[in-house]
N, C-alpha and C. Protein backbone atom coordinates (compact mmCIF):
# COMPACT_ATOMS: atom_id res chain seq x y z
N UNK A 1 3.02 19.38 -33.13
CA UNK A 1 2.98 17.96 -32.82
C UNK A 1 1.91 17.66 -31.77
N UNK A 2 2.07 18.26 -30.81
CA UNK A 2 0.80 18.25 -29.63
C UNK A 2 -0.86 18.47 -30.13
N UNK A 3 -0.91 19.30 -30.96
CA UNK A 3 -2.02 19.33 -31.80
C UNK A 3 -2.62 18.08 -32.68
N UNK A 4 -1.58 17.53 -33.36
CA UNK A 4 -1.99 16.38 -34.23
C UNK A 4 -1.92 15.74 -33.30
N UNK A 5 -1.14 15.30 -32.27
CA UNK A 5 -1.70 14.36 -31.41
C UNK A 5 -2.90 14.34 -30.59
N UNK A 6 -3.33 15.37 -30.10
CA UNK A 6 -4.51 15.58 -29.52
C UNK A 6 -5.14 15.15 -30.69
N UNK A 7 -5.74 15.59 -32.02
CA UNK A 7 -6.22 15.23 -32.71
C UNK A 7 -6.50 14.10 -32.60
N UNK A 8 -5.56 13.35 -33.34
CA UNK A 8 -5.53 11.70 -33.16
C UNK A 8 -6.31 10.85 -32.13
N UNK A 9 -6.26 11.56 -30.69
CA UNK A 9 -6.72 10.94 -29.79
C UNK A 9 -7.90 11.50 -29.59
N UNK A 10 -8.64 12.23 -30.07
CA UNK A 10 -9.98 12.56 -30.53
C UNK A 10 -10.99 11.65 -31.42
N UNK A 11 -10.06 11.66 -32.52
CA UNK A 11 -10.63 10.94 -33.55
C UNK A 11 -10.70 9.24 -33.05
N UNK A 12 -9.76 8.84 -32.52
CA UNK A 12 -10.08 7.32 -32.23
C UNK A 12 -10.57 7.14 -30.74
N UNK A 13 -11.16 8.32 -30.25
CA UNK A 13 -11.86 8.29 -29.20
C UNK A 13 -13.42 8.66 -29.59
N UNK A 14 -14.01 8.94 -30.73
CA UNK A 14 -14.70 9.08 -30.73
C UNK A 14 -16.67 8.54 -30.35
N UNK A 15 -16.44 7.28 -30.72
CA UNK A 15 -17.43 6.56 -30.15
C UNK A 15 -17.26 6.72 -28.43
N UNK A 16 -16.72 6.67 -27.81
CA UNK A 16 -16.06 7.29 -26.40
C UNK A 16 -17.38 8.34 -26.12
N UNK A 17 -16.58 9.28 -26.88
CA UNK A 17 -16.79 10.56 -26.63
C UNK A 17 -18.54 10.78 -26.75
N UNK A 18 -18.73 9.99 -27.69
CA UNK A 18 -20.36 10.00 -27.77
C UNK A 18 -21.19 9.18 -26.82
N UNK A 19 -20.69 8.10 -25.54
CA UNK A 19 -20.82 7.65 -25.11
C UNK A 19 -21.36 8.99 -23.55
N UNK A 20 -20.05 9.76 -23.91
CA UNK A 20 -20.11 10.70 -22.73
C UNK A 20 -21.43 11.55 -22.60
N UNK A 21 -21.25 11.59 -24.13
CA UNK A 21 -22.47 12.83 -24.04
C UNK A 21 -23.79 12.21 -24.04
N UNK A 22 -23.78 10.94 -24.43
CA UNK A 22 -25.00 10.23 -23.89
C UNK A 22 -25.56 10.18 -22.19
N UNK A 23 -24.13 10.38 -21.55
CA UNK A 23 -24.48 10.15 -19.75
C UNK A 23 -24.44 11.77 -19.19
N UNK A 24 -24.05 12.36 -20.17
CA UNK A 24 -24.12 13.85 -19.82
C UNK A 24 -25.81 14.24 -19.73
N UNK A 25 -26.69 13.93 -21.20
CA UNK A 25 -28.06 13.87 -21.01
C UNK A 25 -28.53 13.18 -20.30
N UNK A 26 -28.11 12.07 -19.88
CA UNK A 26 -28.81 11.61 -19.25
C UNK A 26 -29.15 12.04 -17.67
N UNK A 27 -27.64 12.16 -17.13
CA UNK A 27 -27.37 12.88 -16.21
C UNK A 27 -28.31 14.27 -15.64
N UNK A 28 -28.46 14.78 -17.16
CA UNK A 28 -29.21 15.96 -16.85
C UNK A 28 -30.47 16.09 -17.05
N UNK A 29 -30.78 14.70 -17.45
CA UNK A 29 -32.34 14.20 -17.41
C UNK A 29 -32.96 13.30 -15.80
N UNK A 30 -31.91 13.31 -15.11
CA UNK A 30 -32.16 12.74 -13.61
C UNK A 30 -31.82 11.16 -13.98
N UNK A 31 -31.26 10.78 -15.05
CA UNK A 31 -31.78 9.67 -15.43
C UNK A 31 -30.69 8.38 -15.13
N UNK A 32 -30.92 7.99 -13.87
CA UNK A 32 -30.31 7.29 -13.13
C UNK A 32 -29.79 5.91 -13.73
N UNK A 33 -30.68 5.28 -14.15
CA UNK A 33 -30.77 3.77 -14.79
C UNK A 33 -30.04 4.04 -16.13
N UNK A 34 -30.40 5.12 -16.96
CA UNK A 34 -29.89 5.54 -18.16
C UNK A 34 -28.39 5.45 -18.11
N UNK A 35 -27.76 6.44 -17.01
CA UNK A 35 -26.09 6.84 -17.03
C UNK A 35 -25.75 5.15 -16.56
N UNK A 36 -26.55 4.38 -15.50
CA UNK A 36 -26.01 3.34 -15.57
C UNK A 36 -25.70 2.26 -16.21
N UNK A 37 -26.70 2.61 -16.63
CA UNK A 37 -26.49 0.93 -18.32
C UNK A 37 -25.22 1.86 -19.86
N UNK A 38 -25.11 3.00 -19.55
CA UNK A 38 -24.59 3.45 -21.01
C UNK A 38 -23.33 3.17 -19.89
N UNK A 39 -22.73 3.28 -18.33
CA UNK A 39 -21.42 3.32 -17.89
C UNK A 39 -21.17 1.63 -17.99
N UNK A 40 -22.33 0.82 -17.91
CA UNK A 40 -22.40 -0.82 -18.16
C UNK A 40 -21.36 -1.22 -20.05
N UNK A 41 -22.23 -0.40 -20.59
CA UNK A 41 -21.59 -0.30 -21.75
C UNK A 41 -20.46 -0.16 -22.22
N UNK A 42 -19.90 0.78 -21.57
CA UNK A 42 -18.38 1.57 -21.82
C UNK A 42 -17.66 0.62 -21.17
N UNK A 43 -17.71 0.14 -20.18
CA UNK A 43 -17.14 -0.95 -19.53
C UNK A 43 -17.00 -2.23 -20.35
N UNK A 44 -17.99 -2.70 -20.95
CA UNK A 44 -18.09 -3.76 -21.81
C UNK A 44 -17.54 -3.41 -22.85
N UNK A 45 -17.87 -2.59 -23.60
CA UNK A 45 -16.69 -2.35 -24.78
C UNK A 45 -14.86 -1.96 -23.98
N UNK A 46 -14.65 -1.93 -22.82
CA UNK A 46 -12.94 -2.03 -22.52
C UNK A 46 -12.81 -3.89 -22.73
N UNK A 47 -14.24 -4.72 -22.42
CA UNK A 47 -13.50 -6.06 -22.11
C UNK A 47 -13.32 -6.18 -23.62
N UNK A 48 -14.36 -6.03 -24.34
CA UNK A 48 -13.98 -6.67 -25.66
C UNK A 48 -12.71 -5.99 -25.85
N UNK A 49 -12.51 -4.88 -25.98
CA UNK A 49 -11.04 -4.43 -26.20
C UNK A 49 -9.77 -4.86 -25.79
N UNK A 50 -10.33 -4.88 -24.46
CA UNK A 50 -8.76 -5.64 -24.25
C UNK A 50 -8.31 -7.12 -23.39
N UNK A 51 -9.66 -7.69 -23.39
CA UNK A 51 -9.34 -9.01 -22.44
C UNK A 51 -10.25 -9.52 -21.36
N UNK A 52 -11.12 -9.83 -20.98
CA UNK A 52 -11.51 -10.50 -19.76
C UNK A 52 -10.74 -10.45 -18.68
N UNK A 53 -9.73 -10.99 -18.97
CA UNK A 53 -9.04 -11.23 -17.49
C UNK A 53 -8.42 -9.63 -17.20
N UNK A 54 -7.79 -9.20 -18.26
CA UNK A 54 -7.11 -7.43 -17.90
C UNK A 54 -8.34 -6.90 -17.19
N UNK A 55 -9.36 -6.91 -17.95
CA UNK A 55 -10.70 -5.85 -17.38
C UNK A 55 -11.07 -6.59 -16.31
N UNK A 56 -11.11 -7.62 -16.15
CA UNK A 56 -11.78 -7.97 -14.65
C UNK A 56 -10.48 -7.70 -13.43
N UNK A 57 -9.52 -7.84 -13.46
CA UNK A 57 -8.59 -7.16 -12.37
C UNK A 57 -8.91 -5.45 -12.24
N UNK A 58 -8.81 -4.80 -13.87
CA UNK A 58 -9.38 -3.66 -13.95
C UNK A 58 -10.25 -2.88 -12.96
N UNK A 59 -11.58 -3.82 -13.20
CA UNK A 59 -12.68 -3.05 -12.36
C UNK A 59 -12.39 -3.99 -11.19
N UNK A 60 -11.91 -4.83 -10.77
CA UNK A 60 -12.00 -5.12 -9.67
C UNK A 60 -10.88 -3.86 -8.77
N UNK A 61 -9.93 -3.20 -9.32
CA UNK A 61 -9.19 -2.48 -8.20
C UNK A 61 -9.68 -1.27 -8.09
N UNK A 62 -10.39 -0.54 -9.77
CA UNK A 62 -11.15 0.81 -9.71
C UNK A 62 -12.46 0.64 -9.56
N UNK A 63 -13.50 -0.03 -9.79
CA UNK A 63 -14.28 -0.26 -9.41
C UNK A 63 -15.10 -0.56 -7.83
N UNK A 64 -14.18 -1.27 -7.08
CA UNK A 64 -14.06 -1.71 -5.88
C UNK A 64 -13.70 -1.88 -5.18
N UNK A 65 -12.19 -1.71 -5.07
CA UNK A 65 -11.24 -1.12 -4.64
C UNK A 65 -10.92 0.00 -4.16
N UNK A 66 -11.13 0.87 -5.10
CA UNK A 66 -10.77 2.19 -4.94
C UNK A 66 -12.16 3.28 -4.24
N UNK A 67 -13.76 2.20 -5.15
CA UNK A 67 -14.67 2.68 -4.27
C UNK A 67 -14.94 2.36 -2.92
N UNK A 68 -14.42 1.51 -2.34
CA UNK A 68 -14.52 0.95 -1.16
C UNK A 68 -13.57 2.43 -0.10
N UNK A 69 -12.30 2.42 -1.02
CA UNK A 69 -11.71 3.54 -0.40
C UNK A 69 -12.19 4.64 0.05
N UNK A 70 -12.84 4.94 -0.98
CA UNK A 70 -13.68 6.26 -1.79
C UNK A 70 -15.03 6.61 -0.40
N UNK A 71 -15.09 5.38 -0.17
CA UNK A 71 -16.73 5.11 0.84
C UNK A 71 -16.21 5.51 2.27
N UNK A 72 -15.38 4.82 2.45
CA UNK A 72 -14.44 4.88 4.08
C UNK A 72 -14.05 6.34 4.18
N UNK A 73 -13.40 7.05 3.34
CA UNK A 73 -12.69 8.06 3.33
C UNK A 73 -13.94 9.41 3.73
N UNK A 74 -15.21 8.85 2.50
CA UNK A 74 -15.83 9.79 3.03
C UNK A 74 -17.20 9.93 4.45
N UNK A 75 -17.20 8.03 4.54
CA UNK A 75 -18.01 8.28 5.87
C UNK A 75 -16.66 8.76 7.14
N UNK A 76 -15.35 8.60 7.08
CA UNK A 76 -14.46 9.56 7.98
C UNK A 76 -15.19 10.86 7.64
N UNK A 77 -14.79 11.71 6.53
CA UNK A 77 -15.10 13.10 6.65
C UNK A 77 -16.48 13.37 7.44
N UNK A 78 -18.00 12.85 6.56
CA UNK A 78 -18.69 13.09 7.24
C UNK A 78 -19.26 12.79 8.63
N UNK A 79 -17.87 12.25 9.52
CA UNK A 79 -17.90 12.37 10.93
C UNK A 79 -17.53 13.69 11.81
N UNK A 80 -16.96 14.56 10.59
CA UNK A 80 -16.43 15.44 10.96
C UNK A 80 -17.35 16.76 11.40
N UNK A 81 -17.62 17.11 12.49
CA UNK A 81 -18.07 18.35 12.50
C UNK A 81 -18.38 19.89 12.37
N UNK A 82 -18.59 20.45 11.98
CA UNK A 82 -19.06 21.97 11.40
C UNK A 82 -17.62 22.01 10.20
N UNK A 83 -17.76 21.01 9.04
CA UNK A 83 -16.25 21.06 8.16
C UNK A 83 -17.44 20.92 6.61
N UNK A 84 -17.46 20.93 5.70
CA UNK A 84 -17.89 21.19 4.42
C UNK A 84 -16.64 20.82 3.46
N UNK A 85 -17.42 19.52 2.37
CA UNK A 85 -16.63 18.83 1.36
C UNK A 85 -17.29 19.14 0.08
N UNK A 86 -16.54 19.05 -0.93
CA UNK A 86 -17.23 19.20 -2.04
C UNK A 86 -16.54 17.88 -3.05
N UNK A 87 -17.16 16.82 -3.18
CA UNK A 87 -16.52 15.86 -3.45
C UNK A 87 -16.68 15.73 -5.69
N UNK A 88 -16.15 16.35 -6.40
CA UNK A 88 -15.76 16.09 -7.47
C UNK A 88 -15.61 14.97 -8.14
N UNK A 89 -16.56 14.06 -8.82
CA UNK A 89 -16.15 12.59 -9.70
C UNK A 89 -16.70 12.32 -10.76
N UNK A 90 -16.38 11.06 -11.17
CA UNK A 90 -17.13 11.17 -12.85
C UNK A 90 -18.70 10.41 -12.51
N UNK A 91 -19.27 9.68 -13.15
CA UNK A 91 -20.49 9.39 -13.32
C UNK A 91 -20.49 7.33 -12.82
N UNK A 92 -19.12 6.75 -13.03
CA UNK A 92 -19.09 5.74 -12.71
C UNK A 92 -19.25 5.01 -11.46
N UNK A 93 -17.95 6.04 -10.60
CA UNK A 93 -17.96 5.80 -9.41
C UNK A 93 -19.48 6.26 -8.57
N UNK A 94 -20.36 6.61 -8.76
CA UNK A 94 -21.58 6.96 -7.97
C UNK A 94 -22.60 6.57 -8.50
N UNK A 95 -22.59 6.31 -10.14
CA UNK A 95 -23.77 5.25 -10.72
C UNK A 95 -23.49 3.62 -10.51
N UNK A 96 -22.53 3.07 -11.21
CA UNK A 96 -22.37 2.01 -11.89
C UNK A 96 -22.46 0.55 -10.33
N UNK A 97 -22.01 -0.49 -10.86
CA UNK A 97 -22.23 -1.73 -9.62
C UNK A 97 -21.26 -0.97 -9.28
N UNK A 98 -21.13 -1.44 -7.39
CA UNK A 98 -20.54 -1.16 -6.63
C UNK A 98 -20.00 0.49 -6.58
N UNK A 99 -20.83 0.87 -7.02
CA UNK A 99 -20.94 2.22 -6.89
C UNK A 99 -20.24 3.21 -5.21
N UNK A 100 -19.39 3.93 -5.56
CA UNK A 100 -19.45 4.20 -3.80
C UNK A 100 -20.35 5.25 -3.46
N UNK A 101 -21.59 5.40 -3.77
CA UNK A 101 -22.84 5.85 -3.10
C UNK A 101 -23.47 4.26 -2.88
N UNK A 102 -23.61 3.43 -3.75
CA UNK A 102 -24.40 2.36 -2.91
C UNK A 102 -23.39 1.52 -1.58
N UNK A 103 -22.32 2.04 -1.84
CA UNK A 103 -21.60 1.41 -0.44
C UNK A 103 -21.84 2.04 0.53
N UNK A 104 -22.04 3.37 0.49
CA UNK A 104 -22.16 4.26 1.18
C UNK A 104 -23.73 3.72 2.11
N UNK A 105 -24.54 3.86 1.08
CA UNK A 105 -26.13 3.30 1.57
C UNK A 105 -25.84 2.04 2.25
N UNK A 106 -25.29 1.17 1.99
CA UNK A 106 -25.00 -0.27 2.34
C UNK A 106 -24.50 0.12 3.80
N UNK A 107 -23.65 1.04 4.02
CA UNK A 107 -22.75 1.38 5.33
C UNK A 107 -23.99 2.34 6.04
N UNK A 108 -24.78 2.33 5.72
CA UNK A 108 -25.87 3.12 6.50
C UNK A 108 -25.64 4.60 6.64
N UNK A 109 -24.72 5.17 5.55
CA UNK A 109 -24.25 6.87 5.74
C UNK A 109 -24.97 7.12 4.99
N UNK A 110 -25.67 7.03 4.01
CA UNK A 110 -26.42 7.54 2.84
C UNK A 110 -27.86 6.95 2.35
N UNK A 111 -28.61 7.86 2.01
CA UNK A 111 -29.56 7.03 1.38
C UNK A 111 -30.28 7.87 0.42
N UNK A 112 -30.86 6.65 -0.75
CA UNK A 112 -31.61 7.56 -2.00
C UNK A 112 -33.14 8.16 -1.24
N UNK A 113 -33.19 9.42 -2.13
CA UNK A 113 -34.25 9.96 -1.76
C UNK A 113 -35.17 9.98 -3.16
């Protein structure tokens, strides 16, 4: 049963899934603008899917919300002295608007090189 279900959720994830591997190359092409307009995309296909108003509360709490968190949490750490983070995320939160690397830059902890 776990099998056909995984299945299932393969198969109607698929355009998804090709989405990923589009930001995966891109990703590994440096290609900044690229991962951001295909994460612009994926986003836009949740509104058509499921609503305007659902998706705009949506990204307003993960999007900005949670990156805002995301920003605070880590200009705390990197106040921290002789300590080492290894911070793990997907491609949204550090490309897309409100990105928490551009909050980060905005907060004067970070900047593109």
């Amino acid at each position: 049963l776990l099998q056909e279900m995984l299945h299932n959720i393969i198969e109607e994830n698929l355009d998804e899934f090709e989405i990923v591997n589009q930001m995966v190359a891109a990703y590994l092409e440096d290609n900044r603008a690229k991962v951001e307009r295909l994460v612009q995309q994926s986003i836009q296909d949740e509104i058509e899917a499921a609503g305007a108003d659902y998706v705009k509360a949506y990204t307003d709490l993960v999007y900005t919300q949670r990156n805002r968190s995301w920003a605070d949490q880590i200009t705390t750490m990197l106040q921290q002295e002789n300590e080492t983070y290894f911070i793990f995320a997907g491609a949204a939160p550090w490309l897309a608007e409100n990105s928490v690397f551009n909050m980060l830059v905005q907060d004067g902890v970070a900047r593109w090189q």
